[in-house]
N, C-alpha and C. Protein backbone atom coordinates (compact mmCIF):
# COMPACT_ATOMS: atom_id res chain seq x y z
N UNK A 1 -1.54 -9.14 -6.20
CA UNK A 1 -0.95 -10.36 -6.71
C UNK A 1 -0.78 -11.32 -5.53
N UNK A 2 -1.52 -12.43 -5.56
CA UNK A 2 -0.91 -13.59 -4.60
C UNK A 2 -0.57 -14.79 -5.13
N UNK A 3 0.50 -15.40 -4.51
CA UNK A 3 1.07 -16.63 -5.21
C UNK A 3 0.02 -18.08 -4.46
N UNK A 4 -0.12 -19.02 -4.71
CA UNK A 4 -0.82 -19.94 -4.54
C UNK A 4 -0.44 -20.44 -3.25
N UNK A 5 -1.65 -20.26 -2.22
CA UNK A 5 -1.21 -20.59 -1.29
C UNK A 5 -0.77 -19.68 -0.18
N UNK A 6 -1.28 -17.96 -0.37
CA UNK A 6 -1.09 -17.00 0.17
C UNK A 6 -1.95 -16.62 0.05
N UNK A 7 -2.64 -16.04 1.23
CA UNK A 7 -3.59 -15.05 1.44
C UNK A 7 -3.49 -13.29 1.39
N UNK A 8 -2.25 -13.29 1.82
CA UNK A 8 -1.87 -12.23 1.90
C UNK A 8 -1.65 -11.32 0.68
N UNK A 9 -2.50 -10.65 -0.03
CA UNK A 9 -1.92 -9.83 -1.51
C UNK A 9 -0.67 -8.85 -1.32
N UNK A 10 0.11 -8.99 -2.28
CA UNK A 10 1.18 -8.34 -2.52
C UNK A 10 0.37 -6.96 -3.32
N UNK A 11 0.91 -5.56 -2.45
CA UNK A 11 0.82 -4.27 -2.71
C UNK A 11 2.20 -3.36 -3.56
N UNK A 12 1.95 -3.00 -4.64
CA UNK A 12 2.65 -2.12 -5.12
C UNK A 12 3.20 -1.03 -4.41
N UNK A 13 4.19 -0.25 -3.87
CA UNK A 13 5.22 0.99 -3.80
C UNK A 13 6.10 1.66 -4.69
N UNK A 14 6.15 2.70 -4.40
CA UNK A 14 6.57 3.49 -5.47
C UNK A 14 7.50 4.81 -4.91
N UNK A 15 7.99 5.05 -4.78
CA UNK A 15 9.30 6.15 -4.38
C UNK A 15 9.86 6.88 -5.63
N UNK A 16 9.39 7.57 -6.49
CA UNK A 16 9.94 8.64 -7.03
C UNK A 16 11.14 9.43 -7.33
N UNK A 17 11.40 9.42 -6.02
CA UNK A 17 12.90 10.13 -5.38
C UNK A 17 13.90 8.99 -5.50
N UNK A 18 13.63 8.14 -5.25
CA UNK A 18 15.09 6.90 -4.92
C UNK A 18 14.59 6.59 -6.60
N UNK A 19 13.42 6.77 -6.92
CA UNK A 19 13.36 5.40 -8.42
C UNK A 19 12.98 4.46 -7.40
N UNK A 20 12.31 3.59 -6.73
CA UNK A 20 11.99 2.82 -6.36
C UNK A 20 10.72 2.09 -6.29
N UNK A 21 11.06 0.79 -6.50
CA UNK A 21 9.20 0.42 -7.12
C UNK A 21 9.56 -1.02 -6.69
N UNK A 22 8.59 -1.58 -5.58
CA UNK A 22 8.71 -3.01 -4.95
C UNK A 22 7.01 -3.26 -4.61
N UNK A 23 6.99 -4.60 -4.60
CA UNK A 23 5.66 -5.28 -4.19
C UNK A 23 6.29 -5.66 -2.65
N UNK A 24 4.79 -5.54 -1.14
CA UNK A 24 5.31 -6.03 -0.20
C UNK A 24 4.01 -6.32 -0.36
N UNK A 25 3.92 -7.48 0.79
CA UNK A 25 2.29 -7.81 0.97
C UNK A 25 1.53 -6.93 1.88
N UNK A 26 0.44 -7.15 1.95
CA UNK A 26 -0.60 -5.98 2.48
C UNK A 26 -0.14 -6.08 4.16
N UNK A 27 -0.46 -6.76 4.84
CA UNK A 27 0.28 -6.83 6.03
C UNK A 27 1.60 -6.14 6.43
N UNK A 28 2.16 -6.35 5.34
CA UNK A 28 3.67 -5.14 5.93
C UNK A 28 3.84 -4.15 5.55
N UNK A 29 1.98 -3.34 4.91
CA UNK A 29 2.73 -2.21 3.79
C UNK A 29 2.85 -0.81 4.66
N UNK A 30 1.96 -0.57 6.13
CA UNK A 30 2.36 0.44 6.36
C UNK A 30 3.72 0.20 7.53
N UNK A 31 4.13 -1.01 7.43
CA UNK A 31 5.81 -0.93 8.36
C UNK A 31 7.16 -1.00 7.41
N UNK A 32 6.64 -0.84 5.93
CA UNK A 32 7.59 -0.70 4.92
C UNK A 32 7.39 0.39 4.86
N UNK A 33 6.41 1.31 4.65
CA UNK A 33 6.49 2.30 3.93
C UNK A 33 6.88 3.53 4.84
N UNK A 34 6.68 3.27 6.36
CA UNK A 34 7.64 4.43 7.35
C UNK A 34 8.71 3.86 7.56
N UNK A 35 9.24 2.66 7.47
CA UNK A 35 10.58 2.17 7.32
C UNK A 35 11.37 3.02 6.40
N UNK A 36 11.02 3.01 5.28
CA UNK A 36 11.49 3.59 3.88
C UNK A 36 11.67 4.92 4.36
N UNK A 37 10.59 5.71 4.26
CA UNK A 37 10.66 6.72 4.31
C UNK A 37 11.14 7.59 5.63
N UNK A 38 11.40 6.58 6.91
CA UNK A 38 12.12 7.13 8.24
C UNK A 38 13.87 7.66 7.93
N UNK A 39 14.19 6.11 7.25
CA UNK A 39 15.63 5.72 6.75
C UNK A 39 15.85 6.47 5.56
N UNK A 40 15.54 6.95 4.39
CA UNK A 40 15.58 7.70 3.27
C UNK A 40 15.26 9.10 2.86
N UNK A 41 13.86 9.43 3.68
CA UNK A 41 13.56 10.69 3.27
C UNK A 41 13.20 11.65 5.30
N UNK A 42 14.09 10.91 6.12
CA UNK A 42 13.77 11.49 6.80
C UNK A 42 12.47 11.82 7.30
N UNK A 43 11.45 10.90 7.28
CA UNK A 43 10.33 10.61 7.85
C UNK A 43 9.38 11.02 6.90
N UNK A 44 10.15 12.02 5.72
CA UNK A 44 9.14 12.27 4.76
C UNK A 44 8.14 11.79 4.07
N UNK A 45 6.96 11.60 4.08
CA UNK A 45 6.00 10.57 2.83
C UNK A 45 6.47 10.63 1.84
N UNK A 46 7.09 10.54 1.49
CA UNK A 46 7.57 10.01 -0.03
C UNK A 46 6.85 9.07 -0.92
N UNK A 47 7.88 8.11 -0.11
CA UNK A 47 7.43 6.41 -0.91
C UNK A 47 6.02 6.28 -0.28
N UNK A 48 5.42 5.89 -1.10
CA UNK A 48 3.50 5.58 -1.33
C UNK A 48 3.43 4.53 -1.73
N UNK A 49 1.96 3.88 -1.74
CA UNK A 49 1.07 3.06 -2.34
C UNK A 49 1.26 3.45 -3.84
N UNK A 50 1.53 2.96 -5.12
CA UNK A 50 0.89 3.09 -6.35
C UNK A 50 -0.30 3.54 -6.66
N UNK A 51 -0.42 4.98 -6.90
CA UNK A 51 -1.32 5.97 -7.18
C UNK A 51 -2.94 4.66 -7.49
N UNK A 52 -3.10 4.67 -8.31
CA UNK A 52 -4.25 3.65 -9.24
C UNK A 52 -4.59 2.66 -7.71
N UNK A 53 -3.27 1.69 -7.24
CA UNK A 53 -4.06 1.07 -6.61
C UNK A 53 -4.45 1.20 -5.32
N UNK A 54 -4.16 2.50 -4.73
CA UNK A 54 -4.41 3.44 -3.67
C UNK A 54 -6.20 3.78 -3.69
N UNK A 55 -6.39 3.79 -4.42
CA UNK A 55 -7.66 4.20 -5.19
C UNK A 55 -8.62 3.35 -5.32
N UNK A 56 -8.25 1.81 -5.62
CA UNK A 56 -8.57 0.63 -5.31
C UNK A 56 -8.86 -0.11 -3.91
N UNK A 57 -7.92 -0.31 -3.46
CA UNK A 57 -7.63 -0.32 -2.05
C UNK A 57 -8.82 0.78 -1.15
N UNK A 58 -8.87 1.75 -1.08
CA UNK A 58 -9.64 2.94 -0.69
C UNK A 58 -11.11 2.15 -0.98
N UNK A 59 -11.60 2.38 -2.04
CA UNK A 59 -12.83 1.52 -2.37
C UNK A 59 -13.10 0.35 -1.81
N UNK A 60 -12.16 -0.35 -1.84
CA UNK A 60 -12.44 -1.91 -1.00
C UNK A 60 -12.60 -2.00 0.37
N UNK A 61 -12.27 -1.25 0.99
CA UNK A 61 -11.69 -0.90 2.29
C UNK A 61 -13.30 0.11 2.53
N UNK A 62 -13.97 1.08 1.96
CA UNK A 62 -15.12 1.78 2.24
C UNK A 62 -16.41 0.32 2.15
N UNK A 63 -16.30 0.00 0.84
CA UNK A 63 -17.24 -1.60 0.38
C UNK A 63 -17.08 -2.22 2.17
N UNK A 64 -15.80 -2.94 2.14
CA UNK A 64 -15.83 -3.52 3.46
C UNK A 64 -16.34 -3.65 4.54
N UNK A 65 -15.95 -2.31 4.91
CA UNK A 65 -16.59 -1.59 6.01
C UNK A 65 -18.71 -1.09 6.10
N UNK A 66 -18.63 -1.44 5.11
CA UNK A 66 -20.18 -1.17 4.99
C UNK A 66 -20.94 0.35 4.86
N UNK A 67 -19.85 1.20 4.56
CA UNK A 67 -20.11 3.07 4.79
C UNK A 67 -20.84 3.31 3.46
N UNK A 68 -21.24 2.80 2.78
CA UNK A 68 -21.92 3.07 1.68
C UNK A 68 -23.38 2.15 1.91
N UNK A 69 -23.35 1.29 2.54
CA UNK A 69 -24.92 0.60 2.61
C UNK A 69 -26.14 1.77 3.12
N UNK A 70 -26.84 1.45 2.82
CA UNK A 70 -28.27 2.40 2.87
C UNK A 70 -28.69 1.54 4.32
N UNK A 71 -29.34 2.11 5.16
CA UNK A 71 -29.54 1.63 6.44
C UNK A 71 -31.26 1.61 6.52
């Protein structure tokens, strides 16, 4: 999700344990998500990416990078 005028897409989180479910943008998602989980679960991975768009993300990120082009 980006609002007009942002580049930056807002990423889904999800925490299980607390019930917790917030959008941060892509830029801050892995200093939220050991934030969270330093302060809450004791460094535990817990709080994640939203399963589905983990999965998404992953794909875009392989596309990107070019690891699927035929050489």
């Amino acid at each position: 999700m980006t609002t007009e005028g942002d580049d930056d897409p807002t990423v889904p989180i999800v925490c299980e344990e607390c019930d917790t479910r917030t959008r941060v943008p892509l830029a801050d998602l892995a200093d939220q998500l050991e934030r969270h989980n330093e302060t809450r679960h004791d460094g535990e991975d817990v709080a994640q990416v939203a399963p589905a768009i983990a999965d998404q993300i992953a794909d875009l990120v392989v596309e990107d990078m070019g690891l699927l082009d035929e050489e």
